[in-house]
N, C-alpha and C. Protein backbone atom coordinates (compact mmCIF):
# COMPACT_ATOMS: atom_id res chain seq x y z
N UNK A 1 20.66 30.26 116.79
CA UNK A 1 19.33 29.76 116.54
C UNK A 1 19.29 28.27 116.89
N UNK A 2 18.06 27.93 117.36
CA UNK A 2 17.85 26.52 118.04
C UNK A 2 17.55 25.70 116.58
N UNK A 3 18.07 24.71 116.16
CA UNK A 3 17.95 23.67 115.32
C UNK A 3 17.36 22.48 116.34
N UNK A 4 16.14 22.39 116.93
CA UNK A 4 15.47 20.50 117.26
C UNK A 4 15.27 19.89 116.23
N UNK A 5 15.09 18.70 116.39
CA UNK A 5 14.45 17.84 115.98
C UNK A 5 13.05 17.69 115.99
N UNK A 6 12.61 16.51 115.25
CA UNK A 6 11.15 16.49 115.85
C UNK A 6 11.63 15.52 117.20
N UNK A 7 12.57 15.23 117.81
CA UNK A 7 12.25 14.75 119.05
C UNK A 7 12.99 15.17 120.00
N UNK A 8 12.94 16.93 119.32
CA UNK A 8 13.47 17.44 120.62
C UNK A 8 15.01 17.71 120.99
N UNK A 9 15.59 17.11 120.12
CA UNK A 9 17.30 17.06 120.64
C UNK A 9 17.64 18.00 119.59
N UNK A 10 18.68 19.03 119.68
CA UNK A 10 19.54 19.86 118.64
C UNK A 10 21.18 18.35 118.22
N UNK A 11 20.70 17.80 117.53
CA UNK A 11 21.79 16.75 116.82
C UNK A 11 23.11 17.77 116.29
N UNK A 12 22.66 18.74 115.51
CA UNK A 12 23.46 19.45 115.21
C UNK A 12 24.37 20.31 116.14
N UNK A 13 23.92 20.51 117.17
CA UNK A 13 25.02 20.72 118.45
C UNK A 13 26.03 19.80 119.09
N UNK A 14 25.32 18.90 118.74
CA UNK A 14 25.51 17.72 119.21
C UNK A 14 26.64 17.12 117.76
N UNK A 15 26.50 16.99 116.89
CA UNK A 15 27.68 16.88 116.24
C UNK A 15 28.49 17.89 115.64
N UNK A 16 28.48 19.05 116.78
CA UNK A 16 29.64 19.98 116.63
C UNK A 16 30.45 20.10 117.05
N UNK A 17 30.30 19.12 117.74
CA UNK A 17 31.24 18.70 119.18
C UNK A 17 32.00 17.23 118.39
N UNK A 18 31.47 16.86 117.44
CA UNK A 18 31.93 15.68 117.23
C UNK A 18 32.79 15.43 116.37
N UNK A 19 33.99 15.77 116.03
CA UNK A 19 35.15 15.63 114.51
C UNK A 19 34.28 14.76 114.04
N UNK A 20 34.15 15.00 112.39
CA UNK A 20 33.89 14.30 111.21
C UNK A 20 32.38 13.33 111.29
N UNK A 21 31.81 13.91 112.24
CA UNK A 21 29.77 13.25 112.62
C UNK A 21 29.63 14.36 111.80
N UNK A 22 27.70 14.03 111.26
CA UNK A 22 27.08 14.67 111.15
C UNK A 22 26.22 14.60 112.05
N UNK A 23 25.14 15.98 111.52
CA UNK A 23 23.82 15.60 112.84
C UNK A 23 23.27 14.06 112.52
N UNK A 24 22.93 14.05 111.32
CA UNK A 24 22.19 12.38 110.54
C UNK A 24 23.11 11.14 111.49
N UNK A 25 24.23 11.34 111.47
CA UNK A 25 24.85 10.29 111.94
C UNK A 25 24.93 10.29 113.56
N UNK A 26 25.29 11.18 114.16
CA UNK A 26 24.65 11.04 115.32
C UNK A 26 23.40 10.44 115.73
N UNK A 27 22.28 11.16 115.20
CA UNK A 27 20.95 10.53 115.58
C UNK A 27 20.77 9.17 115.30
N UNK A 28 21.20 8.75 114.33
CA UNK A 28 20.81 7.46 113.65
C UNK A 28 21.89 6.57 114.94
N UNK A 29 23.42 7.18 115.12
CA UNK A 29 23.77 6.42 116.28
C UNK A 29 22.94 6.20 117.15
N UNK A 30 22.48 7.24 117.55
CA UNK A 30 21.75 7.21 119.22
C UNK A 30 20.48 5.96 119.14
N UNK A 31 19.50 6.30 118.19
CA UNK A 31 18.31 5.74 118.06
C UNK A 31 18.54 4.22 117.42
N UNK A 32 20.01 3.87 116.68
CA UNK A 32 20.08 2.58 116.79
C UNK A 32 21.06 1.71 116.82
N UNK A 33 21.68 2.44 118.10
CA UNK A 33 22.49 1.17 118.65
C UNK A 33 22.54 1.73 120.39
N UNK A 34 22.37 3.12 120.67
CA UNK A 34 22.64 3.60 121.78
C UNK A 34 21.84 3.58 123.26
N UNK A 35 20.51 4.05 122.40
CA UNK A 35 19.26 4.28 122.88
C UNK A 35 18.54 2.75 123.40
N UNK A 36 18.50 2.66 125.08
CA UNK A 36 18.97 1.37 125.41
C UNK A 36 17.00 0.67 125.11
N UNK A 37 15.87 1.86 125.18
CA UNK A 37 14.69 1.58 124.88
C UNK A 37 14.96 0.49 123.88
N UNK A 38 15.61 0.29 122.70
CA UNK A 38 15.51 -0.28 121.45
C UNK A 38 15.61 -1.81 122.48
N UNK A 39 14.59 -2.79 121.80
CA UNK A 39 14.99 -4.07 121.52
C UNK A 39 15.58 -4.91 120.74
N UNK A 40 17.02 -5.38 121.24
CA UNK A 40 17.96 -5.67 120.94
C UNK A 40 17.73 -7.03 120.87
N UNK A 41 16.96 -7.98 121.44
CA UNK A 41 17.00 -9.34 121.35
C UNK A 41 16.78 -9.97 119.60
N UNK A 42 16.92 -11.54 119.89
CA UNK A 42 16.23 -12.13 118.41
C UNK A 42 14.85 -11.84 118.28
N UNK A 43 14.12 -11.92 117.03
CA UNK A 43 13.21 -11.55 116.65
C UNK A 43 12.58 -12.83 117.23
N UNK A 44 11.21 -12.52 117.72
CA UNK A 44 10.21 -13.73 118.12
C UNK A 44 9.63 -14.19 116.99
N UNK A 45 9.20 -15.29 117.11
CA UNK A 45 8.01 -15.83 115.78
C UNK A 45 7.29 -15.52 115.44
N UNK A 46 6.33 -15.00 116.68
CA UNK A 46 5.10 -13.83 116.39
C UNK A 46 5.67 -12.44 115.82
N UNK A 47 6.64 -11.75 116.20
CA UNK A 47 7.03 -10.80 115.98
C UNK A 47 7.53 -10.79 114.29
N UNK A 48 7.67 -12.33 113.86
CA UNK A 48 7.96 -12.63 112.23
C UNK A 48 6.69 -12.51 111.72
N UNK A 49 5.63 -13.28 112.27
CA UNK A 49 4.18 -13.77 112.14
C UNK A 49 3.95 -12.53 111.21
N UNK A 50 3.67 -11.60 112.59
CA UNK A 50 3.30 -10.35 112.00
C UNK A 50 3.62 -9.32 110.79
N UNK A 51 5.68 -9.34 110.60
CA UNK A 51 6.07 -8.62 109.49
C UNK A 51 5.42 -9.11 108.33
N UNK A 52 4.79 -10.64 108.16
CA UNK A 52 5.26 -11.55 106.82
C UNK A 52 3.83 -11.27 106.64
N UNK A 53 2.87 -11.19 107.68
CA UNK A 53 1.40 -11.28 107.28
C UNK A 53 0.93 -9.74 106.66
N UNK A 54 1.76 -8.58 107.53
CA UNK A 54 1.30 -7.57 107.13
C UNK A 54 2.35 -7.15 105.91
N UNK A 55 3.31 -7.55 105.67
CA UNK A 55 4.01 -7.49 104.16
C UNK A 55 3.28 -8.21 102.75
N UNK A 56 2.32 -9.46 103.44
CA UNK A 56 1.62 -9.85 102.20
C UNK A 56 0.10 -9.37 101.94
N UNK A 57 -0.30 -8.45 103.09
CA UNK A 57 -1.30 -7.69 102.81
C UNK A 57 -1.09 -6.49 102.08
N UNK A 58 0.27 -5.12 102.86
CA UNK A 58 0.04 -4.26 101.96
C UNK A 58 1.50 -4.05 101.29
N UNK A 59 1.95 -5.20 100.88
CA UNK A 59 3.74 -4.97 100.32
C UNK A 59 4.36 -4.23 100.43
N UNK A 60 5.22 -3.47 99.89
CA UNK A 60 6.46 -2.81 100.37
C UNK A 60 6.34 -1.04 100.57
N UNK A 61 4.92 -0.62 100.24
CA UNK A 61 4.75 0.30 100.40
C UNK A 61 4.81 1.17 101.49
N UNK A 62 5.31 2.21 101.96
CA UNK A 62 5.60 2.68 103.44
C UNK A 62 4.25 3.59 104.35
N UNK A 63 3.57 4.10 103.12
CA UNK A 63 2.78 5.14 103.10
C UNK A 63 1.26 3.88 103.90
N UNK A 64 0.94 2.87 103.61
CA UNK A 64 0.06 2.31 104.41
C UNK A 64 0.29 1.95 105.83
N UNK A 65 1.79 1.67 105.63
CA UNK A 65 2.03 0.90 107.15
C UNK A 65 2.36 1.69 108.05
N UNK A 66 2.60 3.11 108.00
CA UNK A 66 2.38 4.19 108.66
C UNK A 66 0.86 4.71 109.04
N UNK A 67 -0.41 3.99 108.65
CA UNK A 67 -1.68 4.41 109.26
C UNK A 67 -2.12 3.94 109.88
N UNK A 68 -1.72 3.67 110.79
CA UNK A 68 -2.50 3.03 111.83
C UNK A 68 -4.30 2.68 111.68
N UNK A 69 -4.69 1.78 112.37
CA UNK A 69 -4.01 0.41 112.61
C UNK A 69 -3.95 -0.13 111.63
N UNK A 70 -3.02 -1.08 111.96
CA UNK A 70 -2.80 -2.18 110.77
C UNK A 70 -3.71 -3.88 111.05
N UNK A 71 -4.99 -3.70 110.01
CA UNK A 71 -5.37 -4.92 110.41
C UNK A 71 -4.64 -6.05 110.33
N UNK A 72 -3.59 -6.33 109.62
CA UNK A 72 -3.26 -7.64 109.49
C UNK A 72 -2.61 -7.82 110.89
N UNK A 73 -2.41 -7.11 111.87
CA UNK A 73 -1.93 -7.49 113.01
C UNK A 73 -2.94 -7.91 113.96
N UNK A 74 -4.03 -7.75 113.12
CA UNK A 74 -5.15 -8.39 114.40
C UNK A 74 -5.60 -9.51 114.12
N UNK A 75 -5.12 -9.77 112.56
CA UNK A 75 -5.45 -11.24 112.35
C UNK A 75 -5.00 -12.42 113.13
């Protein structure tokens, strides 16, 4: 039976192949350190601008900053 992901990859095949991985640990490899899309540079100022403005609008909650859009980024 096919085990995907929601993005598509069977991880769990993928760390069956792997002594002592899990699927979790695989993926989390791939998506952050592997996966060359990721931006790896220092954080820009604006790119701070933004965490600090939209952290003091809707604080630490996850469930807002997942709804798009986020006005405080248009401030």
């Amino acid at each position: 039976m096919n085990h995907l992901g929601k993005d598509g990859i069977d991880w769990g095949l993928i760390a069956s192949v792997m002594e002592g991985r899990t699927s979790r640990q695989c993926r989390e490899r791939f998506f952050n350190h592997v996966d060359e899309s990721v931006n790896k540079r220092p954080w820009a100022d604006e790119e701070d601008r933004i965490i600090i403005t939209c952290h003091a609008d809707m604080g630490t909650a996850r469930g807002p900053v997942r709804r798009a859009p986020l006005p405080c980024v248009l401030a």
